[in-house]
C-alpha atoms as a PDB file:
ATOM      1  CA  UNK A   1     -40.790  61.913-173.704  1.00  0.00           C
ATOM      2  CA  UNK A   2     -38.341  64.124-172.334  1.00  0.00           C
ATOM      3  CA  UNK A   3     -34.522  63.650-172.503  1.00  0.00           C
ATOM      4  CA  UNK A   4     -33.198  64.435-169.318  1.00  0.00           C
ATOM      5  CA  UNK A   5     -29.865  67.419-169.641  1.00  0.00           C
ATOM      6  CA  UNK A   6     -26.271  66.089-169.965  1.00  0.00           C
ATOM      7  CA  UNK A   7     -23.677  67.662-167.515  1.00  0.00           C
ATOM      8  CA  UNK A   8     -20.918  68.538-169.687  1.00  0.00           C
ATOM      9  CA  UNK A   9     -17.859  69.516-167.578  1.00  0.00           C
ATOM     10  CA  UNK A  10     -15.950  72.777-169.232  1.00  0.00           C
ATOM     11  CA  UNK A  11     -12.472  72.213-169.657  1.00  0.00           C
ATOM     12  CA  UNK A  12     -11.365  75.367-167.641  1.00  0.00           C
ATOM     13  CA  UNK A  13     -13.752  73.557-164.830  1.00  0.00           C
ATOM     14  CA  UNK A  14     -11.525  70.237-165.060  1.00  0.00           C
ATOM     15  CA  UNK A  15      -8.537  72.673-164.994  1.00  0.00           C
ATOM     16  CA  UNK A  16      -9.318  74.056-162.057  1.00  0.00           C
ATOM     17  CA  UNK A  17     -10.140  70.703-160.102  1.00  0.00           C
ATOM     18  CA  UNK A  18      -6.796  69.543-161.229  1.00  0.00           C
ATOM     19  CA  UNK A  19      -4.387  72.316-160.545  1.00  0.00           C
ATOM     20  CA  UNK A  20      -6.226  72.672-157.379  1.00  0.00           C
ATOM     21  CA  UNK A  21      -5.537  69.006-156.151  1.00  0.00           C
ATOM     22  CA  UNK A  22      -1.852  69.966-157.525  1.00  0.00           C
ATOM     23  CA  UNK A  23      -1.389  72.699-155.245  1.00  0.00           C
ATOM     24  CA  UNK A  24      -3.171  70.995-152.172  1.00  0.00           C
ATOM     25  CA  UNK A  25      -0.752  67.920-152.555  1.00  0.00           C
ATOM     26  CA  UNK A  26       2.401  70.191-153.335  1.00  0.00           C
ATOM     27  CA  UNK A  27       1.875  72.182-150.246  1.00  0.00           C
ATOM     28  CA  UNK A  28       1.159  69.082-147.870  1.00  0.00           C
ATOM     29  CA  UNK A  29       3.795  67.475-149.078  1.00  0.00           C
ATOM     30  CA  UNK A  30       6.338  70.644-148.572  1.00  0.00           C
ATOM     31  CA  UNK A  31       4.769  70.398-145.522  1.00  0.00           C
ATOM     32  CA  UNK A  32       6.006  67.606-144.118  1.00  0.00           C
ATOM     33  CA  UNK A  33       9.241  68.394-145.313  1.00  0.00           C
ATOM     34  CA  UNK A  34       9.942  71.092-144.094  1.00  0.00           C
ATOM     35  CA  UNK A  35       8.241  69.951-140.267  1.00  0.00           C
ATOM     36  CA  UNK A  36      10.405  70.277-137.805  1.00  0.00           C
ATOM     37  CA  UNK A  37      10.779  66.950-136.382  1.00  0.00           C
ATOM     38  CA  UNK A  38      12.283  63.412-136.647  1.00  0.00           C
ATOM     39  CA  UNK A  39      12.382  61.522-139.966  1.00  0.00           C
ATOM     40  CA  UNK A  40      10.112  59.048-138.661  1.00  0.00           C
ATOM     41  CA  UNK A  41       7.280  61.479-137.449  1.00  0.00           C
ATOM     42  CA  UNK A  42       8.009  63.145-141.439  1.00  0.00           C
ATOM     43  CA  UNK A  43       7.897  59.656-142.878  1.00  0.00           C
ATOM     44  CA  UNK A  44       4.549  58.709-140.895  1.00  0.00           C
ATOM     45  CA  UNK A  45       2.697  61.965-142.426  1.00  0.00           C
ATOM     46  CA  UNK A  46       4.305  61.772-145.459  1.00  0.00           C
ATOM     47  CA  UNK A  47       1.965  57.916-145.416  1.00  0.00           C
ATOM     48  CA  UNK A  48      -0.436  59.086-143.855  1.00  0.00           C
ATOM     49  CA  UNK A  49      -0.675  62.014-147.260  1.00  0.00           C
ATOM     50  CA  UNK A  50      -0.378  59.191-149.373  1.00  0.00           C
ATOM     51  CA  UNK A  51      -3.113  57.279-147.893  1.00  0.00           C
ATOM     52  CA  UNK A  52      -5.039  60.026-148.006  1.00  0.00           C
ATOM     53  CA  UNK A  53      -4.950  60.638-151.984  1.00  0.00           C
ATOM     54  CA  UNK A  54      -5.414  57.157-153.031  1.00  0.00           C
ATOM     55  CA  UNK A  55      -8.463  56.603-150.755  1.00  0.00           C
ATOM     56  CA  UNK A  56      -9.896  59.954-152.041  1.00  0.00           C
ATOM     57  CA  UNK A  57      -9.137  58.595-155.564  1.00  0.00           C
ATOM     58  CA  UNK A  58     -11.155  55.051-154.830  1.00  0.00           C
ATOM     59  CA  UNK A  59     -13.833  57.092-153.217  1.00  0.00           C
ATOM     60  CA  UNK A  60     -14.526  59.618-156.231  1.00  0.00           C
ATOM     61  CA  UNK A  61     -14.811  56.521-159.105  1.00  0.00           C
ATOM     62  CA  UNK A  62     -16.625  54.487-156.442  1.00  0.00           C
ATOM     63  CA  UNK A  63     -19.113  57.495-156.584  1.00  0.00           C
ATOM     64  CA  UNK A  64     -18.653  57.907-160.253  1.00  0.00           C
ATOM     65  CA  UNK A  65     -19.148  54.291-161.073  1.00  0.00           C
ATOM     66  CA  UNK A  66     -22.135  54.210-158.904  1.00  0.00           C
ATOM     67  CA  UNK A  67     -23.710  57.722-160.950  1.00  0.00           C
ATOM     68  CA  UNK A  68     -22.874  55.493-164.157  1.00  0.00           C
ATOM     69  CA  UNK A  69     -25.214  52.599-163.173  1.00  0.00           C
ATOM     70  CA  UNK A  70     -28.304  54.457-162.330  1.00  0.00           C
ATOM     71  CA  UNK A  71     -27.578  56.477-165.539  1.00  0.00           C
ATOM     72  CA  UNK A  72     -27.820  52.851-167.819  1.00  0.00           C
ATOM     73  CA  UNK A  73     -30.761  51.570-165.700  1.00  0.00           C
ATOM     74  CA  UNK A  74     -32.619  54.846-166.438  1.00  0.00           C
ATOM     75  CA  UNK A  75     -31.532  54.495-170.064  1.00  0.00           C
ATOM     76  CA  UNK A  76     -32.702  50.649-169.797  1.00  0.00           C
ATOM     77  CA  UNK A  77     -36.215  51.745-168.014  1.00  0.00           C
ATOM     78  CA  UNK A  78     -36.307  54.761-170.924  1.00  0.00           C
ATOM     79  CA  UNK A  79     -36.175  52.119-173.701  1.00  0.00           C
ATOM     80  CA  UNK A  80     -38.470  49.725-171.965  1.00  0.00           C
ATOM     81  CA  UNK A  81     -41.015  52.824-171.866  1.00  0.00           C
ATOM     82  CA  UNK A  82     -40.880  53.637-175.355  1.00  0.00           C
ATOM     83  CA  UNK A  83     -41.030  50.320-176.611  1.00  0.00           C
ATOM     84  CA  UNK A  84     -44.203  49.911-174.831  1.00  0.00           C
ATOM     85  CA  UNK A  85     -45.422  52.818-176.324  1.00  0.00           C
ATOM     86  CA  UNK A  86     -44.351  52.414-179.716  1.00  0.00           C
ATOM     87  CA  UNK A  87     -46.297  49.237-179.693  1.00  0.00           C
ATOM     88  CA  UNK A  88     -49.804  50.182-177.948  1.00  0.00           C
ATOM     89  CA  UNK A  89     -52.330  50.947-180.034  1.00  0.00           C
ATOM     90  CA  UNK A  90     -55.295  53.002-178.687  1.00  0.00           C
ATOM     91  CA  UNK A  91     -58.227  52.181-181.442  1.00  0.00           C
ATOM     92  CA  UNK A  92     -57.108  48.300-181.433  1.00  0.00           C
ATOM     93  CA  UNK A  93     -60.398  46.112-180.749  1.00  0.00           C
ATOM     94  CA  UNK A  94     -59.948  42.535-178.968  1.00  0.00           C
ATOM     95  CA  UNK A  95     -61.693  40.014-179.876  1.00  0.00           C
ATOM     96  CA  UNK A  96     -63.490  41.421-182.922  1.00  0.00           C
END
């Protein structure tokens, strides 16, 4: 049986994925401040940016938790395999 590859993520990869959702947030966010219109046009965007993040955050461990669970039922259906294997026996007779 073959073990299938683990994706390790690098630390300079999470790094990157973080300080680029920094600077993407940072700059919507100055933004909207710095718009030139009414406060309540700046306060709609400003929940509308909000929104925005914390759906993207429910979306990416909705996909994530989804990954996880066809990860343990291949590990289930792995050890189901090998138990079957472990216990046939080619050169057993029935009946004899």
């Amino acid at each position: 049986m073959t073990n299938p590859i683990q994706q390790q993520t690098t630390g300079a990869y999470y790094a990157q994925a973080a300080i680029s959702f920094g600077i993407a947030l940072g700059s919507m966010a100055v933004g909207v401040a710095y718009l030139p219109v009414g406060a309540w046009v700046r306060a709609f965007l400003a929940v509308g940016l909000l929104y925005l993040v914390t759906s993207a955050f429910t979306l990416a461990k909705c996909v994530r938790d989804r990954q996880e669970v066809g990860q343990v039922v291949s590990r289930v259906d792995q050890a189901r395999l090998d138990k079957l294997l472990a216990e046939h026996d080619p050169f057993r007779v029935d009946g004899v």
